[in-house]
C-alpha atoms as a PDB file:
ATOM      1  CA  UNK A   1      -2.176  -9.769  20.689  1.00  0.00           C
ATOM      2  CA  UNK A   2      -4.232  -7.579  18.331  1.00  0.00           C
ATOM      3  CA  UNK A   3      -3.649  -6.875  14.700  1.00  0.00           C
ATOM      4  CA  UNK A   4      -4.622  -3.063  13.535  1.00  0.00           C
ATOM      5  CA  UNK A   5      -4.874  -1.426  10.273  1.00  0.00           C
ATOM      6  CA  UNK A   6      -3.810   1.964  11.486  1.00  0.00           C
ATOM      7  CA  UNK A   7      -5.007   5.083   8.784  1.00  0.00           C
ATOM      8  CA  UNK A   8      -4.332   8.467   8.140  1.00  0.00           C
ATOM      9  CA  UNK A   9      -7.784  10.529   8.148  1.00  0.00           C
ATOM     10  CA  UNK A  10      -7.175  13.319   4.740  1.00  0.00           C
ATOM     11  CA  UNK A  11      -6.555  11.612   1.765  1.00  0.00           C
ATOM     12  CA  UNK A  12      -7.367   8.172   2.974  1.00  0.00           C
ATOM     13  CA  UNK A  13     -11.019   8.195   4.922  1.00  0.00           C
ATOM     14  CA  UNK A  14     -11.529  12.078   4.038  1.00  0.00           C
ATOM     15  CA  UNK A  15     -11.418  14.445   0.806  1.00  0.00           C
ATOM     16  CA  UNK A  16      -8.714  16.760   0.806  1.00  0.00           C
ATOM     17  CA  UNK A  17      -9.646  20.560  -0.217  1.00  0.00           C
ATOM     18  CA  UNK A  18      -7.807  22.496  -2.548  1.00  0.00           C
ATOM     19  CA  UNK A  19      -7.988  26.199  -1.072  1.00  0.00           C
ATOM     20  CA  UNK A  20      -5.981  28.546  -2.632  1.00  0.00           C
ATOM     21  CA  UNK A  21      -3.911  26.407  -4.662  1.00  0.00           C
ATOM     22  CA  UNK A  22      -2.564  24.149  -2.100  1.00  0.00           C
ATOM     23  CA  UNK A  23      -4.364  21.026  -0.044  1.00  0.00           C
ATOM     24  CA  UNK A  24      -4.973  21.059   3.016  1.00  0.00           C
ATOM     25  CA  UNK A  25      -7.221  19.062   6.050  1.00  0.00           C
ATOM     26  CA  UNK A  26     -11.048  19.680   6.543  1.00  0.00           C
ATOM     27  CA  UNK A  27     -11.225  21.713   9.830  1.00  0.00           C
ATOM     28  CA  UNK A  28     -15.192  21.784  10.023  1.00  0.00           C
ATOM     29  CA  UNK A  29     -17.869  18.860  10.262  1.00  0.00           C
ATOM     30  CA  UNK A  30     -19.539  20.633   6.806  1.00  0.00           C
ATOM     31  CA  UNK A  31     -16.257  20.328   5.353  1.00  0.00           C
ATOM     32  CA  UNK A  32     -15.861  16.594   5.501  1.00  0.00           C
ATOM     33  CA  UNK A  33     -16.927  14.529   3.061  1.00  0.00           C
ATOM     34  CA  UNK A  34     -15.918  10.741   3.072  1.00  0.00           C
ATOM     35  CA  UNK A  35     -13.966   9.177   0.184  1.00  0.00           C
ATOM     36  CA  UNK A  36     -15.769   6.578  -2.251  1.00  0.00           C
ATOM     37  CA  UNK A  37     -15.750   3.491  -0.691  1.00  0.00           C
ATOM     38  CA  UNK A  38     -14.292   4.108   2.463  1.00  0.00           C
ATOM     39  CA  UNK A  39     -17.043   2.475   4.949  1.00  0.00           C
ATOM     40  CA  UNK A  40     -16.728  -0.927   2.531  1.00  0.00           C
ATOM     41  CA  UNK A  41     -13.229  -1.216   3.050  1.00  0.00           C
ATOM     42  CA  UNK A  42     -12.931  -0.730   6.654  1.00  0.00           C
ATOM     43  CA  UNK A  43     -16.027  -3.323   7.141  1.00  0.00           C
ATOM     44  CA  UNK A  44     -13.895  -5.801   5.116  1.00  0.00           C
ATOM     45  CA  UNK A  45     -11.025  -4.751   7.113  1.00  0.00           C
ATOM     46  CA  UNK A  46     -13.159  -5.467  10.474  1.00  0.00           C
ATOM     47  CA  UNK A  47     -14.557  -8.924   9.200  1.00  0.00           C
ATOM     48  CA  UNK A  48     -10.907  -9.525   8.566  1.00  0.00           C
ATOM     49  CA  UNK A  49     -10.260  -9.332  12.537  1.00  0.00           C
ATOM     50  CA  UNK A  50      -8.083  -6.285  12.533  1.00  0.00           C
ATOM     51  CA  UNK A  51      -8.620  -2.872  15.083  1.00  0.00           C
ATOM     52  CA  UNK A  52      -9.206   0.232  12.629  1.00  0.00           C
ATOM     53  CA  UNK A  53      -7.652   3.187  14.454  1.00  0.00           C
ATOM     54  CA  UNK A  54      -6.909   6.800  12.988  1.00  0.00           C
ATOM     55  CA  UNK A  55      -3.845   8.461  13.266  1.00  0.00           C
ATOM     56  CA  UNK A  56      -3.855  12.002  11.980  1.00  0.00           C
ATOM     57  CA  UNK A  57      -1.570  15.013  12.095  1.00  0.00           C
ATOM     58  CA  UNK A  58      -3.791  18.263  12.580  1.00  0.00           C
ATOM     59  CA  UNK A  59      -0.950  21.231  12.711  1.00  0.00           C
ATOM     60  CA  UNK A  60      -3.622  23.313  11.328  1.00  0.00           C
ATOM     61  CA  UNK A  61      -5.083  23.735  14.754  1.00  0.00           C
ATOM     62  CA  UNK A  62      -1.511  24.711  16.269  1.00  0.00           C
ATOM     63  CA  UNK A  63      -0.745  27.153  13.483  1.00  0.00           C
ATOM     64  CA  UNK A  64      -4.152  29.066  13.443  1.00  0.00           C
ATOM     65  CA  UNK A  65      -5.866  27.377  10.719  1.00  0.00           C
ATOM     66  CA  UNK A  66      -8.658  25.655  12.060  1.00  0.00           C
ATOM     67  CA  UNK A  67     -10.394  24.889  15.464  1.00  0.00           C
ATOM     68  CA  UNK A  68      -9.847  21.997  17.845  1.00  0.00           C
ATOM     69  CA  UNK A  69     -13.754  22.123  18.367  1.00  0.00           C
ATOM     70  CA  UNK A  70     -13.659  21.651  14.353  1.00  0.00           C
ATOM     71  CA  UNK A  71     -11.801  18.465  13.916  1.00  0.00           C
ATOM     72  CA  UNK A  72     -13.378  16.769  17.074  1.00  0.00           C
ATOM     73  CA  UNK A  73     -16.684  17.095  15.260  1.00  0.00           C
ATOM     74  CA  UNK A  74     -15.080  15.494  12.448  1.00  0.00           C
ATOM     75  CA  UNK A  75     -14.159  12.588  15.120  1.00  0.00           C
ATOM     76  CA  UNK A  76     -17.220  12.591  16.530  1.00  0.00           C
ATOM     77  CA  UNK A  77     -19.036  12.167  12.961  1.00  0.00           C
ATOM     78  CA  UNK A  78     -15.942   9.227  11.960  1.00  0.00           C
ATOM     79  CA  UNK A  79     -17.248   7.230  14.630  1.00  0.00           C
ATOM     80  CA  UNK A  80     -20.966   7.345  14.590  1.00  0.00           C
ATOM     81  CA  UNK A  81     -20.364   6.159  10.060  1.00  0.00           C
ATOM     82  CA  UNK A  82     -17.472   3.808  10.632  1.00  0.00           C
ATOM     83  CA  UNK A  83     -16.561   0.988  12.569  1.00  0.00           C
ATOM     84  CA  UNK A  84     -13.572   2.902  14.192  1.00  0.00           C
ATOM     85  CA  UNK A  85     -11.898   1.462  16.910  1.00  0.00           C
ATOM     86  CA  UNK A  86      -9.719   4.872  17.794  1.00  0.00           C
ATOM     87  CA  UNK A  87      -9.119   7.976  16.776  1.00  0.00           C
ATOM     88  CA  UNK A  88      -5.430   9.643  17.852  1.00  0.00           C
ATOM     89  CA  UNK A  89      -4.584  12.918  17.089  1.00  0.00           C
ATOM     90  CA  UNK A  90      -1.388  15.075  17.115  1.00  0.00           C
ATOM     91  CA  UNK A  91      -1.936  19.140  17.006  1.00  0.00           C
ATOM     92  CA  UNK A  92       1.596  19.736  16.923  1.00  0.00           C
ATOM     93  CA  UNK A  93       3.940  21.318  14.411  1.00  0.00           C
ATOM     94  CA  UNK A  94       7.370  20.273  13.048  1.00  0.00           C
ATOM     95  CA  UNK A  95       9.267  22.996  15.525  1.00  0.00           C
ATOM     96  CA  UNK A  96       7.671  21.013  18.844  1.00  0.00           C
ATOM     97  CA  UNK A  97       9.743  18.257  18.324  1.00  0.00           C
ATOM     98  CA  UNK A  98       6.667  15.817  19.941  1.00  0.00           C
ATOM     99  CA  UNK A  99       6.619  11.950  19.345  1.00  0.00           C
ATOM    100  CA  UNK A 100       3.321  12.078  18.213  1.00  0.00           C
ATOM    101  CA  UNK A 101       3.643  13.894  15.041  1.00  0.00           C
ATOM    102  CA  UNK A 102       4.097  11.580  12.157  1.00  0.00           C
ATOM    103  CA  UNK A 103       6.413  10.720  11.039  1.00  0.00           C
ATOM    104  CA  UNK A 104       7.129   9.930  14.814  1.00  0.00           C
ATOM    105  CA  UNK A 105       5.587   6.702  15.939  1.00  0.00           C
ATOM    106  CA  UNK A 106       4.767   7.625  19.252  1.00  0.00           C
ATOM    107  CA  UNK A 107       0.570   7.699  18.084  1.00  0.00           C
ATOM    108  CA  UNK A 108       1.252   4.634  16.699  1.00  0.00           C
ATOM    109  CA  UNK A 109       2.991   3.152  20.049  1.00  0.00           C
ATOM    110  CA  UNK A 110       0.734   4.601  22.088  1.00  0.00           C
ATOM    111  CA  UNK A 111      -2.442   2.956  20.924  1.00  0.00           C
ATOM    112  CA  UNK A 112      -0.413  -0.629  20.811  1.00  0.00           C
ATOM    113  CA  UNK A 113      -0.306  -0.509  24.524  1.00  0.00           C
ATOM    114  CA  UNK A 114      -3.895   0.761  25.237  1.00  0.00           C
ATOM    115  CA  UNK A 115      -5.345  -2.199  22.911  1.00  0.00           C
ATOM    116  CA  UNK A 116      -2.618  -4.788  23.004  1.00  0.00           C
ATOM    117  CA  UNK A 117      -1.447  -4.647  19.556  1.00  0.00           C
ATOM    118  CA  UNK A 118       1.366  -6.725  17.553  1.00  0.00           C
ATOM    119  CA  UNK A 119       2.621  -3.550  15.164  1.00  0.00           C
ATOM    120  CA  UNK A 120       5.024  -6.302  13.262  1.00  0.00           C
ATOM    121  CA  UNK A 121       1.489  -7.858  12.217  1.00  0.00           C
ATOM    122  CA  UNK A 122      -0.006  -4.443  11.555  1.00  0.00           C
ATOM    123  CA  UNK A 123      -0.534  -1.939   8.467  1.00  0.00           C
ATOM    124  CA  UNK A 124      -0.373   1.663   8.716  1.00  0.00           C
ATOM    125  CA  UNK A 125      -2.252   2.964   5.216  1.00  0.00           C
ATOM    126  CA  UNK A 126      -1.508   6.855   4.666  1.00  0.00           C
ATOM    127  CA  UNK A 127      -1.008   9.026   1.648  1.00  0.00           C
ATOM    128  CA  UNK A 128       1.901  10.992   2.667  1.00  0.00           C
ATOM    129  CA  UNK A 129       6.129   9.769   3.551  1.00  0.00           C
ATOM    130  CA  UNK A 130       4.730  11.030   6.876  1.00  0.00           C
ATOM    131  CA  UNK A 131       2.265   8.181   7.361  1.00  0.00           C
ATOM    132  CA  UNK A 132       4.683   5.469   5.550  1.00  0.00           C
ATOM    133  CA  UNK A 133       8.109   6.894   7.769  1.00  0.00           C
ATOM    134  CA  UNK A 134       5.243   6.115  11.112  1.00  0.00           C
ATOM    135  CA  UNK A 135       4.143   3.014   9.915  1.00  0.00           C
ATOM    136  CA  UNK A 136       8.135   1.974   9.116  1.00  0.00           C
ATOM    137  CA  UNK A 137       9.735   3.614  12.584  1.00  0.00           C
ATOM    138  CA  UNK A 138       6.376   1.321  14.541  1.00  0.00           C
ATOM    139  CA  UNK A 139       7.299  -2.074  12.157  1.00  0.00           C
ATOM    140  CA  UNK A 140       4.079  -2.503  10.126  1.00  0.00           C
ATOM    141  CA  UNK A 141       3.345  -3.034   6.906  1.00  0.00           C
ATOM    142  CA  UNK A 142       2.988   0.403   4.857  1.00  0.00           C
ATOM    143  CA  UNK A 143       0.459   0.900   1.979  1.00  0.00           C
ATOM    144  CA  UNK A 144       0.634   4.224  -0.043  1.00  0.00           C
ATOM    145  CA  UNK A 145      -2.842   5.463  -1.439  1.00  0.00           C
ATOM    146  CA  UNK A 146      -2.751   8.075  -3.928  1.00  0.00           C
ATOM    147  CA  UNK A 147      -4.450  10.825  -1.725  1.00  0.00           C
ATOM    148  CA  UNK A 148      -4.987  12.864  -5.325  1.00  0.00           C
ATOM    149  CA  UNK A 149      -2.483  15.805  -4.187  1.00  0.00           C
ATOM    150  CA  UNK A 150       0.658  15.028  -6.199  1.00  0.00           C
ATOM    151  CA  UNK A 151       3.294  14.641  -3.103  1.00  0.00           C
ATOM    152  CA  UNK A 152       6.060  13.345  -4.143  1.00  0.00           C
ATOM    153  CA  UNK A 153       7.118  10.111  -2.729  1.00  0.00           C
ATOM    154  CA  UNK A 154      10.350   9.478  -0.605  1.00  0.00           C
ATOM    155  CA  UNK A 155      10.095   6.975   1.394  1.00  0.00           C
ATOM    156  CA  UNK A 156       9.291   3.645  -0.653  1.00  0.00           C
ATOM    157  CA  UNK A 157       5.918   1.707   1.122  1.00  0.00           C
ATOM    158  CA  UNK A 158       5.859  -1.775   0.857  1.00  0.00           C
ATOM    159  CA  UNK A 159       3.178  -1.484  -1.758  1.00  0.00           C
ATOM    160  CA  UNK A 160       1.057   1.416  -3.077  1.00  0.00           C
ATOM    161  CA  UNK A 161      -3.024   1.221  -3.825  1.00  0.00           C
ATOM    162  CA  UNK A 162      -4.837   3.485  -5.630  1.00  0.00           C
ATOM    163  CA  UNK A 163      -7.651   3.971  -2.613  1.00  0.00           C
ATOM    164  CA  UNK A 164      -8.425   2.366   0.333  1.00  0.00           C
ATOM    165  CA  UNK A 165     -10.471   0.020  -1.157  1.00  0.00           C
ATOM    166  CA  UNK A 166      -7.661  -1.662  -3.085  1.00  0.00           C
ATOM    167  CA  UNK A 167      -5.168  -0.958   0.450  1.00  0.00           C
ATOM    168  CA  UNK A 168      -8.045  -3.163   2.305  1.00  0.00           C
ATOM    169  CA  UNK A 169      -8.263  -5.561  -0.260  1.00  0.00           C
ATOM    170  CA  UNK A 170      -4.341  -5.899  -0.552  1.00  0.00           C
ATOM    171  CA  UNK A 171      -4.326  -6.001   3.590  1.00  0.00           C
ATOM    172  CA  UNK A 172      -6.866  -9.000   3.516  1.00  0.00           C
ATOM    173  CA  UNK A 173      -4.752 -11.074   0.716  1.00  0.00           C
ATOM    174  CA  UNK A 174      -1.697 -10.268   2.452  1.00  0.00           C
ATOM    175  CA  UNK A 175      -2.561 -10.880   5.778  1.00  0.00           C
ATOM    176  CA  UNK A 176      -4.130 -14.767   4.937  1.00  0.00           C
END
């Protein structure tokens, strides 16, 4: 079986934007920008034999913020600049009670039986409980960046980086 590094997309591959004094999710191609480092540690991540596969909430969409159009350009753009495996997304909101919203594993599931992944011999690296309570509920390891918007943390990650560069680095040590 396979071993992934599964990642949240904002905060983790992506800048956040702060818009009108709270942070929220790039919803247009000319809004992304990738975070320092991010293609380095997802090569070392690749030479390291794992599957790199997004898993992103975008409630945005469902709630009227942004366009589905938007964030698949975003997608399309992720996979032509990094050596992405997958890219699942869940445009659901808390009230539809889906599987797929994190913290719900159900992305994370779902992409272990389409490439034949061992999840107790994966990592899920996020910046939010909602990407650590996904990566706990599917058995992986959890890694905590600091995504730079101040969420509190509560629920404890089995160790915390400062970027992914540092998460990738930890994931290669660990993972030896």
């Amino acid at each position: 079986m396979n071993r992934a590094v599964f990642l949240d997309r904002d905060g983790v591959i992506t800048r956040m934007i702060h818009d009108k004094g709270h942070w929220r999710a790039p919803m247009a191609l000319a809004e992304m920008e990738l975070l320092p480092g991010v293609r380095e540690a997802l090569e070392r991540l690749r030479r390291a034999g794992f599957l790199l596969i997004v898993t992103t909430n975008q409630p945005d969409v469902r709630r009227g913020g942004g366009e589905r159009a938007g964030v698949e350009a975003i997608h399309a753009r992720l996979r032509e600049v990094l050596p992405l495996d997958d890219i699942r997304v869940c445009y659901h909101d808390d009230a539809d009670a889906c599987a797929c919203r994190k913290p719900a594993p159900g992305m994370l599931y779902a992409a272990a039986v389409e490439h034949d992944i061992a999840l107790a011999r994966s990592y899920m690296v996020g910046d939010r409980w909602r990407d650590v309570g996904a990566g706990q509920r599917a058995g992986c390891t959890t890694i905590l960046v600091d995504g730079g918007h101040g969420e509190p943390v509560t629920i404890q990650p089995d160790t915390q980086a400062p970027d992914l560069d540092r998460a990738a680095a930890w994931i290669a040590a660990d993972s030896r």
